[in-house]
N, C-alpha and C. Protein backbone atom coordinates (compact mmCIF):
# COMPACT_ATOMS: atom_id res chain seq x y z
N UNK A 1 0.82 -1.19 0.00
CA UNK A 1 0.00 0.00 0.00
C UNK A 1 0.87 1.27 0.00
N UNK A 2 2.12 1.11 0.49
CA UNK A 2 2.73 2.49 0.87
C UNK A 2 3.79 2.72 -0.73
N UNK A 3 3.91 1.53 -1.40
CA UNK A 3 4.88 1.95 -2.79
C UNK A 3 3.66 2.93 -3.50
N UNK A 4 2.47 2.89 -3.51
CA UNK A 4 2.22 4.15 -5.10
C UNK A 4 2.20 5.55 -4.42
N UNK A 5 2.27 5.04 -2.94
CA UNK A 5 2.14 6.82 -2.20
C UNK A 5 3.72 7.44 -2.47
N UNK A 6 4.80 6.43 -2.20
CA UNK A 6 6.52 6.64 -2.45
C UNK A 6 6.47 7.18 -3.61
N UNK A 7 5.91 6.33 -4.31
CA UNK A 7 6.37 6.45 -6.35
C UNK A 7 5.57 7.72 -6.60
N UNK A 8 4.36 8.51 -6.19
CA UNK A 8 4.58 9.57 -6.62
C UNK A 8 4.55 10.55 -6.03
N UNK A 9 5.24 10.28 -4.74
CA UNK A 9 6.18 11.27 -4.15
C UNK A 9 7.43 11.34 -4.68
N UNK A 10 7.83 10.46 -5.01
CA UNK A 10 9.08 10.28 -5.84
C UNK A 10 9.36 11.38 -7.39
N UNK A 11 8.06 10.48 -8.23
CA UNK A 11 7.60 11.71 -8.85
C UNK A 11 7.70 12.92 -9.20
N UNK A 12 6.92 13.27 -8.02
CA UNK A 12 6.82 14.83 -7.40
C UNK A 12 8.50 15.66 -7.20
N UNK A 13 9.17 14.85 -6.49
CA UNK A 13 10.55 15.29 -6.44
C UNK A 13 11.30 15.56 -7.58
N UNK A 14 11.27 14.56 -8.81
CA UNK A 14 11.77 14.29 -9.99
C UNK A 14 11.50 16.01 -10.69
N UNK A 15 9.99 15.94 -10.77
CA UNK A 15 9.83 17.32 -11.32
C UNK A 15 9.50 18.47 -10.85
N UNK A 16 10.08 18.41 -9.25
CA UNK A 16 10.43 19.63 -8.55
C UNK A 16 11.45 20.08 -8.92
N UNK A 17 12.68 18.91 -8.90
CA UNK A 17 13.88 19.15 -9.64
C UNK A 17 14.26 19.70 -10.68
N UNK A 18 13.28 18.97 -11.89
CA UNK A 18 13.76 19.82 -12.77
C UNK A 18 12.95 21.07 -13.10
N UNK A 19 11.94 21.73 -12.49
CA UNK A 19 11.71 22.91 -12.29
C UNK A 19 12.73 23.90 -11.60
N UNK A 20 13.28 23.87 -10.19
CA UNK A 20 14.37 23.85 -9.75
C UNK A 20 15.54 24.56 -10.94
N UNK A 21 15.77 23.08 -11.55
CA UNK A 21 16.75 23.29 -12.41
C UNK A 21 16.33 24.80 -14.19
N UNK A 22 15.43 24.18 -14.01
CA UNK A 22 14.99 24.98 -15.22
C UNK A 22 15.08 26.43 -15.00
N UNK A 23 14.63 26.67 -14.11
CA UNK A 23 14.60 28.12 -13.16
C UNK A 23 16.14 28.83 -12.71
N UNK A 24 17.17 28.27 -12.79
CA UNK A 24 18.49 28.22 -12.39
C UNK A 24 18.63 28.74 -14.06
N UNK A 25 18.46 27.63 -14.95
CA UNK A 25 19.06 27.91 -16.36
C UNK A 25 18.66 29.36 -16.87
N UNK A 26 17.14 29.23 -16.85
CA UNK A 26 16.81 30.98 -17.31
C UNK A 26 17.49 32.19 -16.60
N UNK A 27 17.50 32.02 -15.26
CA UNK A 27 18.32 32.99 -14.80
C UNK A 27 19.48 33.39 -14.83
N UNK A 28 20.20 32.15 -15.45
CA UNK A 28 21.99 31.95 -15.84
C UNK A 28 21.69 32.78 -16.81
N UNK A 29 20.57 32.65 -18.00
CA UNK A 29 20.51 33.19 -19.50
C UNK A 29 20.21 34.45 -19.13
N UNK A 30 19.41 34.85 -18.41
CA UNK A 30 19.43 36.33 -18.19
C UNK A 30 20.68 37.03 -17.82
N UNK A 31 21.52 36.38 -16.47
CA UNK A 31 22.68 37.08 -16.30
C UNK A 31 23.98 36.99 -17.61
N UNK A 32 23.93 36.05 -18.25
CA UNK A 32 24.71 36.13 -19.21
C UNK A 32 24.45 36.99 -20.27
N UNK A 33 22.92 37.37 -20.51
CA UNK A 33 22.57 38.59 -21.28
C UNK A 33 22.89 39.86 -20.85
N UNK A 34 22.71 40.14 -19.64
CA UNK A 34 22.91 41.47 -18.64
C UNK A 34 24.72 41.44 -18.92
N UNK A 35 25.72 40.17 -18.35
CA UNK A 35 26.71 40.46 -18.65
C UNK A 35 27.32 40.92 -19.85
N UNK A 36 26.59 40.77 -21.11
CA UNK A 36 27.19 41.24 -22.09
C UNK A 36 26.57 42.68 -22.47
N UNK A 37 25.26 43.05 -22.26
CA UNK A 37 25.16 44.60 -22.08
C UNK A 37 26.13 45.53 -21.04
N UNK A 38 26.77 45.01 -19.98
CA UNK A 38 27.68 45.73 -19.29
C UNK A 38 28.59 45.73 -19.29
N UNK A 39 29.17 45.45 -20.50
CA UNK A 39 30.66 45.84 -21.22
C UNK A 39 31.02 47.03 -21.63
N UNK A 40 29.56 47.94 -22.01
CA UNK A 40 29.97 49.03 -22.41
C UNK A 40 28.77 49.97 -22.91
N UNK A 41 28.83 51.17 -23.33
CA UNK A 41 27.21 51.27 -23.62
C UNK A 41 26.83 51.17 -25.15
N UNK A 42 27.55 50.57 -26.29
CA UNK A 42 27.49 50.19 -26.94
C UNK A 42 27.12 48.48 -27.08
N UNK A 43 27.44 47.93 -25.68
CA UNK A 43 26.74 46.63 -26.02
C UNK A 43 25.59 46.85 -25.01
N UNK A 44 25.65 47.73 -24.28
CA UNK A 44 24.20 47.70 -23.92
C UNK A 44 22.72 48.09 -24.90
N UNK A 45 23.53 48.95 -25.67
CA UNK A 45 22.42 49.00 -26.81
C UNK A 45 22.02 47.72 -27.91
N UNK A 46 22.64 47.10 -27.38
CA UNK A 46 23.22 46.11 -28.60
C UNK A 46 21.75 45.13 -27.99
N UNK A 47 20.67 45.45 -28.06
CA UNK A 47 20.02 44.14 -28.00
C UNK A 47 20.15 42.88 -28.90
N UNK A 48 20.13 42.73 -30.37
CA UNK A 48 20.39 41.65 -30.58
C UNK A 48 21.71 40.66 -29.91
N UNK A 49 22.52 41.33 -29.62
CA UNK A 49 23.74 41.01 -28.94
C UNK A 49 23.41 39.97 -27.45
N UNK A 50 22.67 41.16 -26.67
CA UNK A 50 22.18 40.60 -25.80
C UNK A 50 21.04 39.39 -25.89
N UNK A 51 19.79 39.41 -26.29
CA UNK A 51 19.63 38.31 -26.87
C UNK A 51 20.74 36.99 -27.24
N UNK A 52 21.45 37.03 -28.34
CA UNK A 52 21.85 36.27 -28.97
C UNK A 52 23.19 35.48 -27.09
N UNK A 53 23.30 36.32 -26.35
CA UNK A 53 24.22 35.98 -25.39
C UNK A 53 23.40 35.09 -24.35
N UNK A 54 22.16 35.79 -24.56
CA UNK A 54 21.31 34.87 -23.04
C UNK A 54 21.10 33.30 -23.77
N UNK A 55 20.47 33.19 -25.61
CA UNK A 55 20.74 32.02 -25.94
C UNK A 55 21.26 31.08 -25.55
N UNK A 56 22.89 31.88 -26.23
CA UNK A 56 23.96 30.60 -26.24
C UNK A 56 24.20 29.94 -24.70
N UNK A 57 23.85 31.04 -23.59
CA UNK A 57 24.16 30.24 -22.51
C UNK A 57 22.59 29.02 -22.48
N UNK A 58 21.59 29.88 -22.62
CA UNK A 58 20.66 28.70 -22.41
C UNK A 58 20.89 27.56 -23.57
N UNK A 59 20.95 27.15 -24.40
CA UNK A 59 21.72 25.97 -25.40
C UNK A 59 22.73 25.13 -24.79
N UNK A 60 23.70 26.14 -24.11
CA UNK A 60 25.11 25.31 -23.67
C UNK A 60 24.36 24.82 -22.39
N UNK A 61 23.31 24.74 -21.64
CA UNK A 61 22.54 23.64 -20.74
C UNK A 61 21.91 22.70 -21.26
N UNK A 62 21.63 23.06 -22.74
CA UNK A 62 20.47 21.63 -23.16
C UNK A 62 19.59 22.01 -23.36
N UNK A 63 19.28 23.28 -23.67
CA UNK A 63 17.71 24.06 -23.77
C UNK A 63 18.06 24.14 -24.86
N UNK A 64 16.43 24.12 -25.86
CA UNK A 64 16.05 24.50 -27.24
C UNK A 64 16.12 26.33 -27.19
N UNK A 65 17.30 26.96 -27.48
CA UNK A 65 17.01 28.37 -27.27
C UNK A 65 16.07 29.17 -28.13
N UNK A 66 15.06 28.49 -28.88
CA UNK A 66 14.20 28.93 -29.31
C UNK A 66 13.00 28.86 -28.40
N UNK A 67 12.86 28.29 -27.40
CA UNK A 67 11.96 28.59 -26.04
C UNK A 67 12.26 29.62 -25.19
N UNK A 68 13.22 30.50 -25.83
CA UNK A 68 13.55 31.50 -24.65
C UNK A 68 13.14 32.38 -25.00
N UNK A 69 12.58 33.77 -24.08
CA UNK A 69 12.16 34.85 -24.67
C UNK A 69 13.10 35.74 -23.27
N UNK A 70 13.63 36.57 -24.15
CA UNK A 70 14.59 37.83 -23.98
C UNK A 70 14.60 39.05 -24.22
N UNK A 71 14.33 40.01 -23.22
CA UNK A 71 13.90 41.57 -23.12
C UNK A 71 14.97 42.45 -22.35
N UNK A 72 15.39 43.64 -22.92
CA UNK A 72 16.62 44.25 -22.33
C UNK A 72 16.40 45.58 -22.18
N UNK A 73 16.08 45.96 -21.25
CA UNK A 73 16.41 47.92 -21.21
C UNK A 73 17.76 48.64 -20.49
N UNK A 74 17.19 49.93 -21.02
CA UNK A 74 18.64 50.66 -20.32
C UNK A 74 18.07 51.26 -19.60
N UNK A 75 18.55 51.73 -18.45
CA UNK A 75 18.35 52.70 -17.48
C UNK A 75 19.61 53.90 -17.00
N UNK A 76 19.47 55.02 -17.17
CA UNK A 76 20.42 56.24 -16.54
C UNK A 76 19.77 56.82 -15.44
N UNK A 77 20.66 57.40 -14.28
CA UNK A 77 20.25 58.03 -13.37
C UNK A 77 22.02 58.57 -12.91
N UNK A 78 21.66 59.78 -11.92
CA UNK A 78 22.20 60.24 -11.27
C UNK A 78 22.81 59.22 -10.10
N UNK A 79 24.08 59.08 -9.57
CA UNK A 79 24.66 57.92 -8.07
C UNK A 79 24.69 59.70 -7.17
N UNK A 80 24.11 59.83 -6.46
CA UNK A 80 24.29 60.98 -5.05
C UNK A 80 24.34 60.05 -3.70
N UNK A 81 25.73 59.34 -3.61
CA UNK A 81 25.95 59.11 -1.96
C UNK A 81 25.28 57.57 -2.28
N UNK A 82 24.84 56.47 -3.38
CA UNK A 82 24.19 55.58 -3.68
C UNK A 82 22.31 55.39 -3.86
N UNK A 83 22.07 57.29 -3.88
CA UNK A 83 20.98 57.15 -4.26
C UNK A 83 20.73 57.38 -5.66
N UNK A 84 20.14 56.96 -6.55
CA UNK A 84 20.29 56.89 -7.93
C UNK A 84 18.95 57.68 -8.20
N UNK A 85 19.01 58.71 -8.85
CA UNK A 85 17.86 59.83 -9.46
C UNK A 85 17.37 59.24 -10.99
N UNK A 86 16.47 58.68 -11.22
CA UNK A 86 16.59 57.87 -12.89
C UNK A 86 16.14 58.95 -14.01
N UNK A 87 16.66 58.92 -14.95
CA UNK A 87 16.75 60.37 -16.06
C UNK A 87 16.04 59.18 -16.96
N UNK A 88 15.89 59.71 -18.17
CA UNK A 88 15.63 59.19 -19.41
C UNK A 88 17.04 59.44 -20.14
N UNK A 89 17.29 58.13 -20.43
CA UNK A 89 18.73 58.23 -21.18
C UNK A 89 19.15 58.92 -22.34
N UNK A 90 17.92 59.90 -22.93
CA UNK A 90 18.29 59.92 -24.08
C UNK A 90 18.50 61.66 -23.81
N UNK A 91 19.40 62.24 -24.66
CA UNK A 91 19.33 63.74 -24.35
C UNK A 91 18.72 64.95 -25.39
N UNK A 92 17.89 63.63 -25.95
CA UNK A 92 16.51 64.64 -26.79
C UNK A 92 15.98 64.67 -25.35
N UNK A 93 15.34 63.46 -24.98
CA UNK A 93 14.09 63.48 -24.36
C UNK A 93 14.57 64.50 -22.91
N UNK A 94 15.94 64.65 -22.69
CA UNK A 94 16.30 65.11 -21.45
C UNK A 94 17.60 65.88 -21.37
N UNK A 95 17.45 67.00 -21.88
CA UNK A 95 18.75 67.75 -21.95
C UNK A 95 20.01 67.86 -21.37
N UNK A 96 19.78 67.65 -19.81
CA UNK A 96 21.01 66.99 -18.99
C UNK A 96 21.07 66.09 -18.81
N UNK A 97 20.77 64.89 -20.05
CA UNK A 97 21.19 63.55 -19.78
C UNK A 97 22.80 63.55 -19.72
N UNK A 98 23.18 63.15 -18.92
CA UNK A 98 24.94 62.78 -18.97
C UNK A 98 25.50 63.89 -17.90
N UNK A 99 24.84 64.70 -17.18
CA UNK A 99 25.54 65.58 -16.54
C UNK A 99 24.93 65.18 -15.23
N UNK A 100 25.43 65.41 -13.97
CA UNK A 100 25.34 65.26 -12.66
C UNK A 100 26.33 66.00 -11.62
N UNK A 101 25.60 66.54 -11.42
CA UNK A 101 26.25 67.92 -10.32
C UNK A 101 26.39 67.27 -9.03
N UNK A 102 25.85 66.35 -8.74
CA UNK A 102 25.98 65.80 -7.18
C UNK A 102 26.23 64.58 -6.69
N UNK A 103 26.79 64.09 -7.89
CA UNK A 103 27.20 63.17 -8.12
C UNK A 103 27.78 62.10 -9.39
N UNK A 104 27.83 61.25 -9.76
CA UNK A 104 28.13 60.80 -11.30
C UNK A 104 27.09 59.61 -11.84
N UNK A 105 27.37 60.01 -13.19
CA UNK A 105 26.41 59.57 -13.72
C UNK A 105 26.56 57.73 -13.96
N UNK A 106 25.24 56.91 -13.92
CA UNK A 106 25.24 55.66 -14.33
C UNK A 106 24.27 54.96 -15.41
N UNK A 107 25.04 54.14 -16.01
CA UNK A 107 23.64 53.39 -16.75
C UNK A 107 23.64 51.87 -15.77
N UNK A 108 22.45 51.25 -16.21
CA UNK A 108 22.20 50.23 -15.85
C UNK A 108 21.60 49.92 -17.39
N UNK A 109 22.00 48.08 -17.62
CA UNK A 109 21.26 47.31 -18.05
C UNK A 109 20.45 45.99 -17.23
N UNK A 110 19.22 45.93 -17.77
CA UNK A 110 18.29 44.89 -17.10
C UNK A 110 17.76 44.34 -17.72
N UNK A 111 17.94 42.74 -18.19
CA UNK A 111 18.11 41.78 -18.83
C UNK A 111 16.85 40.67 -18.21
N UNK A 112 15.82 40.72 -18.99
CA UNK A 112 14.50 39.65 -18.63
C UNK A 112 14.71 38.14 -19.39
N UNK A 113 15.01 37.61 -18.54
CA UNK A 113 14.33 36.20 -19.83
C UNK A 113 13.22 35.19 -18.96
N UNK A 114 12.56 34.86 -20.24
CA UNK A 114 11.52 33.49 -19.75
C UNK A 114 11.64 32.45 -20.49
N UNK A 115 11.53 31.09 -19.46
CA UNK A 115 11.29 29.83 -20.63
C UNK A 115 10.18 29.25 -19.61
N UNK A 116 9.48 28.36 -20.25
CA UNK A 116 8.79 27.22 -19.68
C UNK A 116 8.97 26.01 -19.10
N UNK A 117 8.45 25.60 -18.40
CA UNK A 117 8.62 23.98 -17.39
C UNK A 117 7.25 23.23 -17.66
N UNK A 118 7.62 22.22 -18.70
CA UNK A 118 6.82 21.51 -18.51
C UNK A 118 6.47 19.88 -17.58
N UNK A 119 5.96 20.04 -17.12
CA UNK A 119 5.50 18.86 -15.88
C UNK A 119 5.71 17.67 -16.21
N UNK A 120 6.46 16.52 -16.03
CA UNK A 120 6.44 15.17 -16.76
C UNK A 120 5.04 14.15 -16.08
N UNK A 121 4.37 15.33 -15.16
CA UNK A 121 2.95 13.98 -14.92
C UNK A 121 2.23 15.29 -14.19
N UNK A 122 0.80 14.92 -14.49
CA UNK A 122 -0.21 15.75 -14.20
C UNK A 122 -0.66 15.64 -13.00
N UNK A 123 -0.57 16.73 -12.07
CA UNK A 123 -1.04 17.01 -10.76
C UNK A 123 -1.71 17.63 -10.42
N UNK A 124 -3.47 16.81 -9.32
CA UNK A 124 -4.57 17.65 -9.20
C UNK A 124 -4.40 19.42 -8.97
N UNK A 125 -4.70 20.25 -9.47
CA UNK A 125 -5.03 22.08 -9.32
C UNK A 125 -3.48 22.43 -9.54
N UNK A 126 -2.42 21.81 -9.66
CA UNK A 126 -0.83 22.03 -10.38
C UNK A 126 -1.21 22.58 -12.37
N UNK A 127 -0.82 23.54 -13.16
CA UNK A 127 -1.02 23.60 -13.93
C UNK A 127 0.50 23.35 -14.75
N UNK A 128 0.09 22.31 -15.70
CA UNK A 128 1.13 21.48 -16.58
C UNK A 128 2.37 22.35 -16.84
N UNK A 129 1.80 23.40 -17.25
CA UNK A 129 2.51 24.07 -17.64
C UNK A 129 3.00 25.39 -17.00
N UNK A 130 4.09 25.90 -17.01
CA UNK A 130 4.42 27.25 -15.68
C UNK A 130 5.34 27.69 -16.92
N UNK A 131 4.80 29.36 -17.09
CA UNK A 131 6.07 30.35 -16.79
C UNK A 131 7.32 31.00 -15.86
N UNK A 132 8.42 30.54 -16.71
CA UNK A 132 9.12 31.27 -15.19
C UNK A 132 10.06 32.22 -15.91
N UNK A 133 9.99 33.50 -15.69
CA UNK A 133 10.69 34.59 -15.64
C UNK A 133 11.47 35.14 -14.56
N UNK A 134 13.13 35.41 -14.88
CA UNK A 134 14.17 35.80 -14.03
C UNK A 134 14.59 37.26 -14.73
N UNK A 135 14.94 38.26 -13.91
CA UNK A 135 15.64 39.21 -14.74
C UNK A 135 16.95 39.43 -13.92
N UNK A 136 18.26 40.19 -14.60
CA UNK A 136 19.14 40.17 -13.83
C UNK A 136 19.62 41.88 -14.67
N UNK A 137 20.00 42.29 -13.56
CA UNK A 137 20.74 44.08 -13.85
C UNK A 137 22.13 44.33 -13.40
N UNK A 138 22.68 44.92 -14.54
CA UNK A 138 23.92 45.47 -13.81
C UNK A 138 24.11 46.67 -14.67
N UNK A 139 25.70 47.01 -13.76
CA UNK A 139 25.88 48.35 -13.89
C UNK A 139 26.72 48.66 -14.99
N UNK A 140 26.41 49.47 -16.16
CA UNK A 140 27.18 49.16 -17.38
C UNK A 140 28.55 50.18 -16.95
N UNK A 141 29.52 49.77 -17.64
CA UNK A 141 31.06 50.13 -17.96
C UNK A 141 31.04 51.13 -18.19
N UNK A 142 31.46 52.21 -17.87
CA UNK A 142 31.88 53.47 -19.09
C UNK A 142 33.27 53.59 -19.65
């Protein structure tokens, strides 16, 4: 009586795991996207770049990187003492973009990716299927 309660508890573990795991990989692909926008602010603009970086890391795990979806912005602001004032990066939209009197100026890139987990066995009010989205930010180079 107690093996089909084990076996899919067992189960259950199997594809906790690789949810677990799956969730680890997207977030690797995000930081590997973020790492290559913060080389400089030319690869931060560089979305296809970025994209094409969160890929190859998700592939080099075993993922179809055509299940991945990858979103990248920039962000500028003012650093005053580690409080960050956020501008619009562009200096149409914001005439003292790039200047900071009270401190110096930063970009940030922030790097989204999502893939899916699909369930290897169906569990009552569990839905088969889950999105999981990680994003990761850093501070670009000047």
């Amino acid at each position: 009586m107690l093996i089909p309660l084990l076996l899919t508890l067992l189960l259950g573990a199997i594809d906790l795991g690789v949810y677990a795991y799956t969730s680890i990989v997207v977030g690797n692909a995000a930081q590997a996207g973020a790492s290559y926008g913060a080389q400089g602010l030319v690869f931060a603009a560089d979305s296809n770049g970025i994209q094409a970086a969160a890929a190859n890391d998700y592939a080099n795990n075993g993922r179809n990187p055509n299940a991945l979806t990858v979103a990248s912005s920039v962000s500028c602001g003012c650093d005053s003492g580690g409080a960050i004032t956020n501008w619009n990066c562009s200096t149409i939209a914001n005439p003292s973009a790039g200047t900071c009197a009270t401190g110096h100026w930063v970009v940030m890139v922030s790097v989204t990716a999502s893939g899916t987990f699909n369930a290897f066995f169906n569990y009552p009010g569990v839905p088969n299927v889950l999105t999981i989205s990680r994003t990761s930010t850093m501070r670009v180079s000047q």
